[in-house]
N, C-alpha and C. Protein backbone atom coordinates (compact mmCIF):
# COMPACT_ATOMS: atom_id res chain seq x y z
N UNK A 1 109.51 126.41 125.27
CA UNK A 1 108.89 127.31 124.31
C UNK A 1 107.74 126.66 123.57
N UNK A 2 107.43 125.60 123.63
CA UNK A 2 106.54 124.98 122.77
C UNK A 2 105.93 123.86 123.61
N UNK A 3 105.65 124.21 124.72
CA UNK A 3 104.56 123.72 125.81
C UNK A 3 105.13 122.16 125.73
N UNK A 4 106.65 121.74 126.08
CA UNK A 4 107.50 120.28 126.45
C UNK A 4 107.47 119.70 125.22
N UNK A 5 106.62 120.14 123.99
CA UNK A 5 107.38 119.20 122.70
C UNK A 5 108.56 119.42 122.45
N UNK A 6 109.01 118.55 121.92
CA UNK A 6 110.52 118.09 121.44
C UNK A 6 110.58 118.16 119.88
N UNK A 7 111.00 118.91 119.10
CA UNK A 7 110.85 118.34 117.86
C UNK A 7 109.56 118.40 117.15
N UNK A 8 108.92 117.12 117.07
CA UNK A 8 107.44 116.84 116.68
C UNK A 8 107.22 115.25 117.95
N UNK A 9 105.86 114.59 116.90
CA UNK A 9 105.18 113.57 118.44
C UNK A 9 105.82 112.60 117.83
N UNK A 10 106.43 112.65 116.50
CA UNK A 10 107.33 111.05 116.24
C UNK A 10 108.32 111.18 116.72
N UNK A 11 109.01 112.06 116.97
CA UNK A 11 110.27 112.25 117.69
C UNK A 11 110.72 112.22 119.13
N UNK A 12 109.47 112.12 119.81
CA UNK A 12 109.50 112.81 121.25
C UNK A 12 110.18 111.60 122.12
N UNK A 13 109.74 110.12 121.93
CA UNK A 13 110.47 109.03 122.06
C UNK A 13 111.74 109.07 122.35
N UNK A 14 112.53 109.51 121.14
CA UNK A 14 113.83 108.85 120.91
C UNK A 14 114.40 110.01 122.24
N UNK A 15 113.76 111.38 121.83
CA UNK A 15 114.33 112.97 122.65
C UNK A 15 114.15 112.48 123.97
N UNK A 16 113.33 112.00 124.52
CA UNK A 16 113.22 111.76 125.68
C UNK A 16 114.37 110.71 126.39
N UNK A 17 114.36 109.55 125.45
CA UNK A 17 115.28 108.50 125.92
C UNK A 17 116.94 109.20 125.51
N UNK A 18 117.17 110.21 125.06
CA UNK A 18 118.08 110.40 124.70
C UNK A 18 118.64 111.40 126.16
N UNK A 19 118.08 112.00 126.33
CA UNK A 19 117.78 113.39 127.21
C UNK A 19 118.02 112.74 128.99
N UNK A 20 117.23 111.43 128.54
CA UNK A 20 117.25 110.56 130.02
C UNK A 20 118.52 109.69 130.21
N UNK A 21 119.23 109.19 129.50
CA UNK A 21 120.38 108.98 129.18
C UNK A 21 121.24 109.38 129.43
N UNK A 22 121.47 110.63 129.06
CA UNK A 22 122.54 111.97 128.75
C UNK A 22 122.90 112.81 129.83
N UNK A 23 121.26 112.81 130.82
CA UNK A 23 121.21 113.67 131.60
C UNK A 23 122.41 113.85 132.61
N UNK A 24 123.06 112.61 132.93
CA UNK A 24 123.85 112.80 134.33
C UNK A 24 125.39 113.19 133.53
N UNK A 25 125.55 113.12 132.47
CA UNK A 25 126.93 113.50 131.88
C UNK A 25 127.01 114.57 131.70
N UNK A 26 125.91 115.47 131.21
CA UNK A 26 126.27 116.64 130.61
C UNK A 26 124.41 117.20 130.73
N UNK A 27 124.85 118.54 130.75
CA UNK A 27 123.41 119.20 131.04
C UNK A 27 123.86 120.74 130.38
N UNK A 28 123.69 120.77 128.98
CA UNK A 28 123.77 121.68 127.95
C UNK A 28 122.72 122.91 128.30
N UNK A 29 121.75 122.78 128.41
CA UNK A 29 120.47 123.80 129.33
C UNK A 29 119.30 122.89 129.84
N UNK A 30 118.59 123.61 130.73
CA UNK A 30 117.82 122.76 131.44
C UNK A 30 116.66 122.55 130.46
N UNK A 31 115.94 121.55 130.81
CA UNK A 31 114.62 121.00 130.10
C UNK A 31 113.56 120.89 131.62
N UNK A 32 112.49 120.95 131.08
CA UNK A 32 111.29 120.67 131.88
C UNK A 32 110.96 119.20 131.74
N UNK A 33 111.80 118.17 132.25
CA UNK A 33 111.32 116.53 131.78
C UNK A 33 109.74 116.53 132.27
N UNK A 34 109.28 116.88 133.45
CA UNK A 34 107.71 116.66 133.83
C UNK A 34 106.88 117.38 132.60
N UNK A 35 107.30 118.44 131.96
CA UNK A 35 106.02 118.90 130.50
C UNK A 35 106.50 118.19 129.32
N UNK A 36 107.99 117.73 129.10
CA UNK A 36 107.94 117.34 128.35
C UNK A 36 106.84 115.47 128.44
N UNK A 37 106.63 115.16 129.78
CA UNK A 37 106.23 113.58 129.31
C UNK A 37 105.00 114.24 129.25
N UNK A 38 104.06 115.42 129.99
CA UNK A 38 102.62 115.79 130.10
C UNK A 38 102.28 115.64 128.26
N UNK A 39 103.19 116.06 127.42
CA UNK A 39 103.17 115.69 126.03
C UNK A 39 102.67 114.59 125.60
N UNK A 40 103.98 113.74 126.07
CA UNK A 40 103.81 112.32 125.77
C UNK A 40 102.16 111.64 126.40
N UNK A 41 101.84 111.85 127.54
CA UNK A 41 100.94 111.58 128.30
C UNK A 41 99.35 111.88 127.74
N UNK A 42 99.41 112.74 126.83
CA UNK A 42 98.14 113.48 126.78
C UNK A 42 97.69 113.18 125.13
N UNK A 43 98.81 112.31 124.48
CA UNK A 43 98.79 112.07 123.35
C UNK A 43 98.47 110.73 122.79
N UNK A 44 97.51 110.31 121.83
CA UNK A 44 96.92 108.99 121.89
C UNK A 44 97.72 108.43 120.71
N UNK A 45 98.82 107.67 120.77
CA UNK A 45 99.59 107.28 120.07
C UNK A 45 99.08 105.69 119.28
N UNK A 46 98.98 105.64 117.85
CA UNK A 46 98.03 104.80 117.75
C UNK A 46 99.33 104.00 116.59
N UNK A 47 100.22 104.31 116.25
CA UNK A 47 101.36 103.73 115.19
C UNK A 47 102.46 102.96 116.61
N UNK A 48 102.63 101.35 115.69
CA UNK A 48 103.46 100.94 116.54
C UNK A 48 104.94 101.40 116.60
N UNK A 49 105.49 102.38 115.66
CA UNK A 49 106.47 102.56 115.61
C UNK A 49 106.46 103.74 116.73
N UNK A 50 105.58 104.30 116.99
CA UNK A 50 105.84 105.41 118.15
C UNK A 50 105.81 105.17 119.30
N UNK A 51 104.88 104.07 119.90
CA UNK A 51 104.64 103.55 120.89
C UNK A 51 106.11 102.95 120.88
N UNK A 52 107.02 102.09 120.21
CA UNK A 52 108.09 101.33 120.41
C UNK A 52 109.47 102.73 121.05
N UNK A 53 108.96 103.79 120.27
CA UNK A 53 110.31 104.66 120.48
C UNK A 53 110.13 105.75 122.36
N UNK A 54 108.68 105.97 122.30
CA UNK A 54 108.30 106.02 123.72
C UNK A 54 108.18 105.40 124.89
N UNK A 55 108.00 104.29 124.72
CA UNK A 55 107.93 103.34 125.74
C UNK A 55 109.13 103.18 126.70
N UNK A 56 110.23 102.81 126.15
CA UNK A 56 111.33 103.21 126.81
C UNK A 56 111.34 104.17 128.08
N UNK A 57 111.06 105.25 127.52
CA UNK A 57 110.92 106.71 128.43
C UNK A 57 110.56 106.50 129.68
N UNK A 58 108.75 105.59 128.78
CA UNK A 58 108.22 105.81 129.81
C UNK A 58 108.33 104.86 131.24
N UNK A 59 109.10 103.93 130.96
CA UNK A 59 109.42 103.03 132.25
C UNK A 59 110.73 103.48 132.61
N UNK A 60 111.35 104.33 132.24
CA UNK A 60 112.51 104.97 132.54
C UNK A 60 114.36 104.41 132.38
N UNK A 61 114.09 103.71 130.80
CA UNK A 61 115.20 103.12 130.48
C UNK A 61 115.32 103.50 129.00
N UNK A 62 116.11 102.78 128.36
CA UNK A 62 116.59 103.15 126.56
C UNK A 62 116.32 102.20 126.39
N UNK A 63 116.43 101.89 125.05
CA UNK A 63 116.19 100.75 124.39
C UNK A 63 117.10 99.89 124.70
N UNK A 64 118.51 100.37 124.85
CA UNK A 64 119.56 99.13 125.12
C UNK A 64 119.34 98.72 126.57
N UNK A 65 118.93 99.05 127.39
CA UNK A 65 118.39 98.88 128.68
C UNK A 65 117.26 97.59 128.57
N UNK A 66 115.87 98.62 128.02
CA UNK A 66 114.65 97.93 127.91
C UNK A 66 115.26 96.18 127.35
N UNK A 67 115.94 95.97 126.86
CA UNK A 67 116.07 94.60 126.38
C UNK A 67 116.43 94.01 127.42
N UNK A 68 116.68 94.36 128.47
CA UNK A 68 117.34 93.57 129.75
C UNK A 68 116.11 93.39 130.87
N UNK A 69 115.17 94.43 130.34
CA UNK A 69 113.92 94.78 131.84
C UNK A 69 113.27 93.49 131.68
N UNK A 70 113.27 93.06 133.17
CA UNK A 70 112.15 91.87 133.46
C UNK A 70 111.05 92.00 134.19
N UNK A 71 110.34 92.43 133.10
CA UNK A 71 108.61 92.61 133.68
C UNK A 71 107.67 91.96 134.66
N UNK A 72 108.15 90.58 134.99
CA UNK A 72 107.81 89.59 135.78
C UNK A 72 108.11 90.45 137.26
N UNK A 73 109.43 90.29 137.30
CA UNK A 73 109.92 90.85 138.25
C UNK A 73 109.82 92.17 139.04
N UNK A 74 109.88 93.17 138.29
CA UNK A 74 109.33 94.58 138.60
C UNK A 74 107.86 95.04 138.26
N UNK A 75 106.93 93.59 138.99
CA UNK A 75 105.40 94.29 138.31
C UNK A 75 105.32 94.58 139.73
N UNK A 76 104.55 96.01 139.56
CA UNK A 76 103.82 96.35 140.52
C UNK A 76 105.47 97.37 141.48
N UNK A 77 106.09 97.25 140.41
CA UNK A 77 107.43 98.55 141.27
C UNK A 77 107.67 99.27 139.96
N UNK A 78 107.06 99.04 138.61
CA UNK A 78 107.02 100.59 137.76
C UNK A 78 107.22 101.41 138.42
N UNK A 79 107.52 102.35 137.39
CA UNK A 79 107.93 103.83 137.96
C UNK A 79 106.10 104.47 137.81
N UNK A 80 106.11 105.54 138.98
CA UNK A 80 104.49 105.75 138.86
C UNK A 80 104.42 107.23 138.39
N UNK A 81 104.48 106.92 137.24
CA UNK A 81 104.16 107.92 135.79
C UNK A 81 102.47 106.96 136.12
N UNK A 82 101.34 107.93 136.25
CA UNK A 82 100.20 107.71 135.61
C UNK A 82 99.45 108.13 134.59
N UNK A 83 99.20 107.36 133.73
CA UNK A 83 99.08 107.92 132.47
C UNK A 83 97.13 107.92 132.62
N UNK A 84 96.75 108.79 131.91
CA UNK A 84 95.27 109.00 131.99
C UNK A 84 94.39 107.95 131.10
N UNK A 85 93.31 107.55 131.74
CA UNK A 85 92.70 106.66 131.11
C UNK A 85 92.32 107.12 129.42
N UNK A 86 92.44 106.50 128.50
CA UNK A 86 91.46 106.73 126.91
C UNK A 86 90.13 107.04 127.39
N UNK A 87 89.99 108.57 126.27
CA UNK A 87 88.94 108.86 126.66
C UNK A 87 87.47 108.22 126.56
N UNK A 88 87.20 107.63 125.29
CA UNK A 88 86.27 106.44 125.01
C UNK A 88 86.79 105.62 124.48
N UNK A 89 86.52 104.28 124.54
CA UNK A 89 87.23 102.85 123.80
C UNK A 89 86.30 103.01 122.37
N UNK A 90 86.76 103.06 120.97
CA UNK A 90 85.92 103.35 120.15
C UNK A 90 85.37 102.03 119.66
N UNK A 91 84.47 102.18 119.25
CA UNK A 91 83.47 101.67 119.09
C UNK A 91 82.67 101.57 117.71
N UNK A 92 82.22 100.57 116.94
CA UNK A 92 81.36 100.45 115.39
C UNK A 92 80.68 101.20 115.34
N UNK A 93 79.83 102.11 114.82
CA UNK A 93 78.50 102.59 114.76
C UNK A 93 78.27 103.40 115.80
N UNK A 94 79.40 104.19 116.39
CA UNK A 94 78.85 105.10 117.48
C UNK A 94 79.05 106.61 116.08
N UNK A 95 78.44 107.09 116.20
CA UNK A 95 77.63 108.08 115.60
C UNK A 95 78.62 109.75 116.14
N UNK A 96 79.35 110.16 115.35
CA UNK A 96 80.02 111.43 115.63
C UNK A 96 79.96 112.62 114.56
N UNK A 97 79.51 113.91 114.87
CA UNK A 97 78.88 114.57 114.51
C UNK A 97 79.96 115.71 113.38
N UNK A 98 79.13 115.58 112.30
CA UNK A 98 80.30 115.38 111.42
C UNK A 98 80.57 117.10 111.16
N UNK A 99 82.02 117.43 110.68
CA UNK A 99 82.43 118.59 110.83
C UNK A 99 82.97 119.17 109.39
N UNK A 100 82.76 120.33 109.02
CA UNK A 100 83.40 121.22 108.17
C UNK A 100 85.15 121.13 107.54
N UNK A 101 85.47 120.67 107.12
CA UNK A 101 87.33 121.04 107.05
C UNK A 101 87.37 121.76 105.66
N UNK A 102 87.79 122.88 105.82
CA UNK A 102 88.38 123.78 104.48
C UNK A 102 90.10 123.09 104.17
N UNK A 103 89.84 122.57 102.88
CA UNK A 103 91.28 121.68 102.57
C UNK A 103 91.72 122.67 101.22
N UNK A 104 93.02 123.32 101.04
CA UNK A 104 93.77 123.81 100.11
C UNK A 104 94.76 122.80 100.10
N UNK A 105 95.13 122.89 98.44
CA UNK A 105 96.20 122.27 98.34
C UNK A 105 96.74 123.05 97.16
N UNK A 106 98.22 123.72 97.59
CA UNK A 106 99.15 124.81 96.97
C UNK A 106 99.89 124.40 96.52
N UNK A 107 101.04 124.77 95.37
CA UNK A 107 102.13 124.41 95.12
C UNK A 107 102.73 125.28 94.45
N UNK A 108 104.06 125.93 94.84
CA UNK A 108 104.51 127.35 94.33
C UNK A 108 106.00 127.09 94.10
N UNK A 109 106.25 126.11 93.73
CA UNK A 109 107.60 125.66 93.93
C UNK A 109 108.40 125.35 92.85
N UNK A 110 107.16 124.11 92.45
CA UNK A 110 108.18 123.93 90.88
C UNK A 110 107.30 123.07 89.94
N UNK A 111 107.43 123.42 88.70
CA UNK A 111 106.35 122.78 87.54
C UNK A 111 104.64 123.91 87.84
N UNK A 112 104.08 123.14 87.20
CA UNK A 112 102.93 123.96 87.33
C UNK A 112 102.16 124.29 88.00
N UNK A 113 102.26 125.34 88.80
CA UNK A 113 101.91 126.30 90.26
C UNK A 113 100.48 125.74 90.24
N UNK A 114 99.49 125.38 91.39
CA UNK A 114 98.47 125.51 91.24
C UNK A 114 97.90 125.76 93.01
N UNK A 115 96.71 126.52 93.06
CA UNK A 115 96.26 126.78 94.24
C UNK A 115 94.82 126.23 94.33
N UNK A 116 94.58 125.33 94.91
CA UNK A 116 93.34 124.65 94.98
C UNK A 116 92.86 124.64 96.02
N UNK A 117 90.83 125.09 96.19
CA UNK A 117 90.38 124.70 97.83
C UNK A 117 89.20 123.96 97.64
N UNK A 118 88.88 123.40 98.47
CA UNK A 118 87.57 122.87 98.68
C UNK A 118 86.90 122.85 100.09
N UNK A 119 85.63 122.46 100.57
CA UNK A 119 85.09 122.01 101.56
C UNK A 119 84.38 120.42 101.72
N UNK A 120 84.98 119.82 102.69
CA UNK A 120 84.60 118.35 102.94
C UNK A 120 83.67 118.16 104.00
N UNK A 121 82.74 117.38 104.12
CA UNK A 121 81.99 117.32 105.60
C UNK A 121 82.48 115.80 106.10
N UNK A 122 83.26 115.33 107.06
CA UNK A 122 83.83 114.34 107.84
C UNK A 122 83.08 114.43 109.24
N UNK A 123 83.28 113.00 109.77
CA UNK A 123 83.00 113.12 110.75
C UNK A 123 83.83 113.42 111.72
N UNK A 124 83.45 114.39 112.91
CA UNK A 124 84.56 114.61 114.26
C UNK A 124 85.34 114.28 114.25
N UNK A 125 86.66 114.35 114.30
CA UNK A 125 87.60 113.40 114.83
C UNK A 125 88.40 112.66 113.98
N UNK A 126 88.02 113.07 112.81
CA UNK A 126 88.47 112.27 111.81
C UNK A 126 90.01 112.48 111.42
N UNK A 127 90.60 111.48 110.63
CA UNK A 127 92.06 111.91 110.85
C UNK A 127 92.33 112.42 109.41
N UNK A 128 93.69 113.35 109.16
CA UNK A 128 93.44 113.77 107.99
C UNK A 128 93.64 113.20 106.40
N UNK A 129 94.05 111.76 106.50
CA UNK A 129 93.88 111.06 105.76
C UNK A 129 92.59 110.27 105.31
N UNK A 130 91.31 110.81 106.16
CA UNK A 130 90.18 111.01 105.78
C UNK A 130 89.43 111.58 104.98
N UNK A 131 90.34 113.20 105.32
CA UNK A 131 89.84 114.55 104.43
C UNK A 131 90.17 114.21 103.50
N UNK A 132 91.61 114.04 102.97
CA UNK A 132 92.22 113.61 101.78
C UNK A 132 91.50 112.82 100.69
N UNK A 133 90.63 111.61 101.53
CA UNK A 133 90.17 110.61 100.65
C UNK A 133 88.58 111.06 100.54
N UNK A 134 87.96 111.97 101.21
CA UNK A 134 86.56 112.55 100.89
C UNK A 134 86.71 113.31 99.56
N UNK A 135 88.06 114.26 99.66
CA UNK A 135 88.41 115.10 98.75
C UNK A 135 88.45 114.65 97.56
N UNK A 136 89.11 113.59 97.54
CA UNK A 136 89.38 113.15 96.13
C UNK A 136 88.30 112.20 95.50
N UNK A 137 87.39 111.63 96.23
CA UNK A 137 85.91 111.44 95.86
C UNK A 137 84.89 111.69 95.23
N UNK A 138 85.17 113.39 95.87
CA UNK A 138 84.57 114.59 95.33
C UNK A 138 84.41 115.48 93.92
N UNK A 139 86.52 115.46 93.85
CA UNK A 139 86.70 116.05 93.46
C UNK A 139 88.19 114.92 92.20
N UNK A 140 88.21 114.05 92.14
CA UNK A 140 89.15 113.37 91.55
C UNK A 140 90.18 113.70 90.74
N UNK A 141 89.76 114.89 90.03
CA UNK A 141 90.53 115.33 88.80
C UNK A 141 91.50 116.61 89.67
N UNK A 142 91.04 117.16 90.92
CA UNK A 142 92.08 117.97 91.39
C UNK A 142 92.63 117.85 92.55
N UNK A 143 91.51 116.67 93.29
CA UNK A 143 92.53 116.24 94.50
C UNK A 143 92.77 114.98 94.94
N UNK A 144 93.62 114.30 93.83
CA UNK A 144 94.34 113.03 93.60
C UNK A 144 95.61 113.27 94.80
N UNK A 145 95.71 112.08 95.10
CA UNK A 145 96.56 112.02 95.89
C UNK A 145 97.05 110.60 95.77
N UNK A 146 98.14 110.32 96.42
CA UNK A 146 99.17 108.73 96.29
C UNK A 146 100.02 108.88 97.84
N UNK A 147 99.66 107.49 98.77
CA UNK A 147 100.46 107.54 99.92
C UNK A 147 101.37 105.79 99.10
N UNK A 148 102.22 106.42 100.64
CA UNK A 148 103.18 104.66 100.89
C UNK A 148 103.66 104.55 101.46
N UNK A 149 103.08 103.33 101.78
CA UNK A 149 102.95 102.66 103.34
C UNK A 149 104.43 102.47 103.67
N UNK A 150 104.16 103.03 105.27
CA UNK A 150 105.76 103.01 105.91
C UNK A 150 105.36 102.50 107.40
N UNK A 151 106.61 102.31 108.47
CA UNK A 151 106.78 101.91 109.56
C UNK A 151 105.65 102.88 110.32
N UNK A 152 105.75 104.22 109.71
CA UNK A 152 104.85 105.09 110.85
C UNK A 152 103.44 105.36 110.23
N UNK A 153 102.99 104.36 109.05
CA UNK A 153 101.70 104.32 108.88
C UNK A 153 101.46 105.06 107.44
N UNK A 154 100.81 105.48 106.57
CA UNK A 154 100.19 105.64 105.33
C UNK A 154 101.48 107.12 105.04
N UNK A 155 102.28 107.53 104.36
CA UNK A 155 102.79 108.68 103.77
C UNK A 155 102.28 109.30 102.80
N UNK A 156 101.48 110.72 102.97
CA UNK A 156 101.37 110.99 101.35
C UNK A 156 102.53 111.35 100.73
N UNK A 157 102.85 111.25 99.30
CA UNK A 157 104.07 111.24 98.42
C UNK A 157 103.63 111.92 97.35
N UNK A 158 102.37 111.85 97.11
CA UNK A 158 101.72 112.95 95.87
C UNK A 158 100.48 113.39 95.62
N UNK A 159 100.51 114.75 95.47
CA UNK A 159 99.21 115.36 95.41
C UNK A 159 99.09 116.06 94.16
N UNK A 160 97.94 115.86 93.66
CA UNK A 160 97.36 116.38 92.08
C UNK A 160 98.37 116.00 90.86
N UNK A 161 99.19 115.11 91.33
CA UNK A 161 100.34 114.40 90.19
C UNK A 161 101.39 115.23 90.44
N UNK A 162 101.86 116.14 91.59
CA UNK A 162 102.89 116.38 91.99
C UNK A 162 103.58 115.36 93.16
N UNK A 163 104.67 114.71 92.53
CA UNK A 163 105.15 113.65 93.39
C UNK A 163 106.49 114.29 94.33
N UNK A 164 106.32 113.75 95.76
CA UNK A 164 107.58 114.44 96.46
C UNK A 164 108.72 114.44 95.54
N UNK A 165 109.73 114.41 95.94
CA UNK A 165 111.05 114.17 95.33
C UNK A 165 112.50 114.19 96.41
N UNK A 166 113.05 113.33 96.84
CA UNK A 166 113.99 113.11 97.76
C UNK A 166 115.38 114.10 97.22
N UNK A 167 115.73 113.73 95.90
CA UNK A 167 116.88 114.62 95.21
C UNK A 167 116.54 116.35 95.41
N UNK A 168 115.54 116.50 94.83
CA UNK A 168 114.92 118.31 94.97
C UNK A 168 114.82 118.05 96.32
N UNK A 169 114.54 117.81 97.29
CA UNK A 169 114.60 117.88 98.72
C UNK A 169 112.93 118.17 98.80
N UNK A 170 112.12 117.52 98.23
CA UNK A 170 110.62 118.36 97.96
C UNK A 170 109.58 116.94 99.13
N UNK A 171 109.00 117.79 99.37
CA UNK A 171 107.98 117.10 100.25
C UNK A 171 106.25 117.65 100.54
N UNK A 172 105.43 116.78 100.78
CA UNK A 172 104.15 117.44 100.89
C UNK A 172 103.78 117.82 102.36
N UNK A 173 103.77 118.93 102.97
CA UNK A 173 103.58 119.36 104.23
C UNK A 173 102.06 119.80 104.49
N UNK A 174 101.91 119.35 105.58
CA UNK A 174 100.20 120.10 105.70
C UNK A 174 99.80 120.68 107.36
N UNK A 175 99.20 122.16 106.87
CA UNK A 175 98.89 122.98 108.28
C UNK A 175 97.66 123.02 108.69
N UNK A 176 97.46 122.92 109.99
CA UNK A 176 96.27 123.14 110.94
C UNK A 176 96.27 125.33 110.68
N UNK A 177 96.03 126.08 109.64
CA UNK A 177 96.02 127.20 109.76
C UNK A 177 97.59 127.96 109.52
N UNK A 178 98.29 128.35 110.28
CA UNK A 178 99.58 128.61 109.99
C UNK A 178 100.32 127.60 110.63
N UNK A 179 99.87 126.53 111.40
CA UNK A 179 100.86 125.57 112.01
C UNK A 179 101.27 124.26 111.50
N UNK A 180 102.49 124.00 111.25
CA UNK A 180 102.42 122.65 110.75
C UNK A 180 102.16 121.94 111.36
N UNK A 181 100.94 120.46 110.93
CA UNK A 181 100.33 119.35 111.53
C UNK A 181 101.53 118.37 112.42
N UNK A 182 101.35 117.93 113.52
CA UNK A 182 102.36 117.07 114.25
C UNK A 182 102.21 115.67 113.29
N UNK A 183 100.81 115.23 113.41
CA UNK A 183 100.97 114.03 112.82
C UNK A 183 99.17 114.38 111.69
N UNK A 184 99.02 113.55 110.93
CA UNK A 184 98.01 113.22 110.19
C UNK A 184 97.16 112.56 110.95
C-alpha cells in the first residue's frame, strides 16, 4: 500500500532484517521483499545509524549473523542486490539553483495556539533543517527553534519556545503538504 515502505526510512532496516529472519517460520501475509528493498535502494542514506540498521538486509543476514560474516572470504560471492550508482558525488561550490519553501509552523494543542507562515529561498536540495535555520535568521522572534543531537542526527525538540514533551506525549512533526516528512 505504500509503494514497499515499511513504517518510515529509519525503520526500514530493522523491518527488513526482521521480515528476513522470520520469513521461513511464519508468513502472517505476504510482503513484496523486491519493492520493499527498491525503497531501500533508491534512498540516499546519509546517518550512520541507518546505514548500520540496513546493511544487514542488504547482504542478507541480521545483525546477530552480520557479526560472524567474513568479508575476506565472501568478496566477490555477495548477494547481487545492485544498488544504483550516487547520483553526483557532491561537491564545494557547485552552484544549485535555489528554491521557494512555504514553511508554517502551527500549534493547536496546548498553551498558546499560534499559526505562523513564512517564505524562505534555499538552495535545491536542501535539507529541512536548512529551512528551519534560514527561517529563524529571518525571522528570530517567531521561528526559533532548539534541536538535540542524537544517534540519527540533529532532533528538533522546540519551536517558537514550544518544547516537545515526552510525559504529554507531545512532539514536533513536519509535512511535505498533507504528508508526513520520512526524514528531515
Amino acid at each position: 500500500e505504500r509503494d514497499g515502505m515499511i513504517g518510515n526510512i529509519y525503520s526500514m532496516g530493522l523491518a527488513l532484517q526482521a521480515l528476513g529472519a522470520t520469513g521461513r517460520f511464519y508468513a502472517p501475509r505476504e510482503w513484496d521483499c523486491a519493492q520493499a528493498f527498491s525503497v531501500v535502494y533508491s534512498h540516499e542514506y546519509r546517518q550512520p545509524m541507518a546505514i548500520a540498521q540496513v546493511l544487514p538486509a542488504l547482504v542478507g543476514t541480521s545483525y546477530l549473523e552480520a557479526a560472524g560474516l567474513d568479508c575476506a572470504a565472501s568478496a566477490g560471492t555477495s548477494p547481487s542486490l545492485q544498488l544504483s550508482p550516487s547520483p553526483e558525488p557532491a561537491t564545494t561550490g557547485v552552484h544549485r539553483a535555489p528554491i521557494t519553501v512555504h514553511y508554517s509552523i502551527v500549534n493547536k494543542l496546548q498553551g498558546r495556539h499560534f499559526n505562523y507562515t513564512t517564505s524562505v529561498q534555499v538552495p535545491g536540495g536542501s535539507p529541512l533543517l536548512e529551512v528551519l535555520q534560514v527561517a529563524a535568521a529571518e525571522k528570530p522572534d517567531i521561528f526559533s527553534f532548539q534541536t538535540k543531537q542524537t544517534s540519527w542526527g540533529p532532533m528538533v525538540i522546540s519551536i517558537h519556545g514550544l518544547a516537545a514533551n515526552p510525559d504529554d506525549r507531545t512532539y514536533w512533526q513536519f509535512f511535505g503538504g498533507e504528508d508526513a516528512l520520512q526524514e528531515g
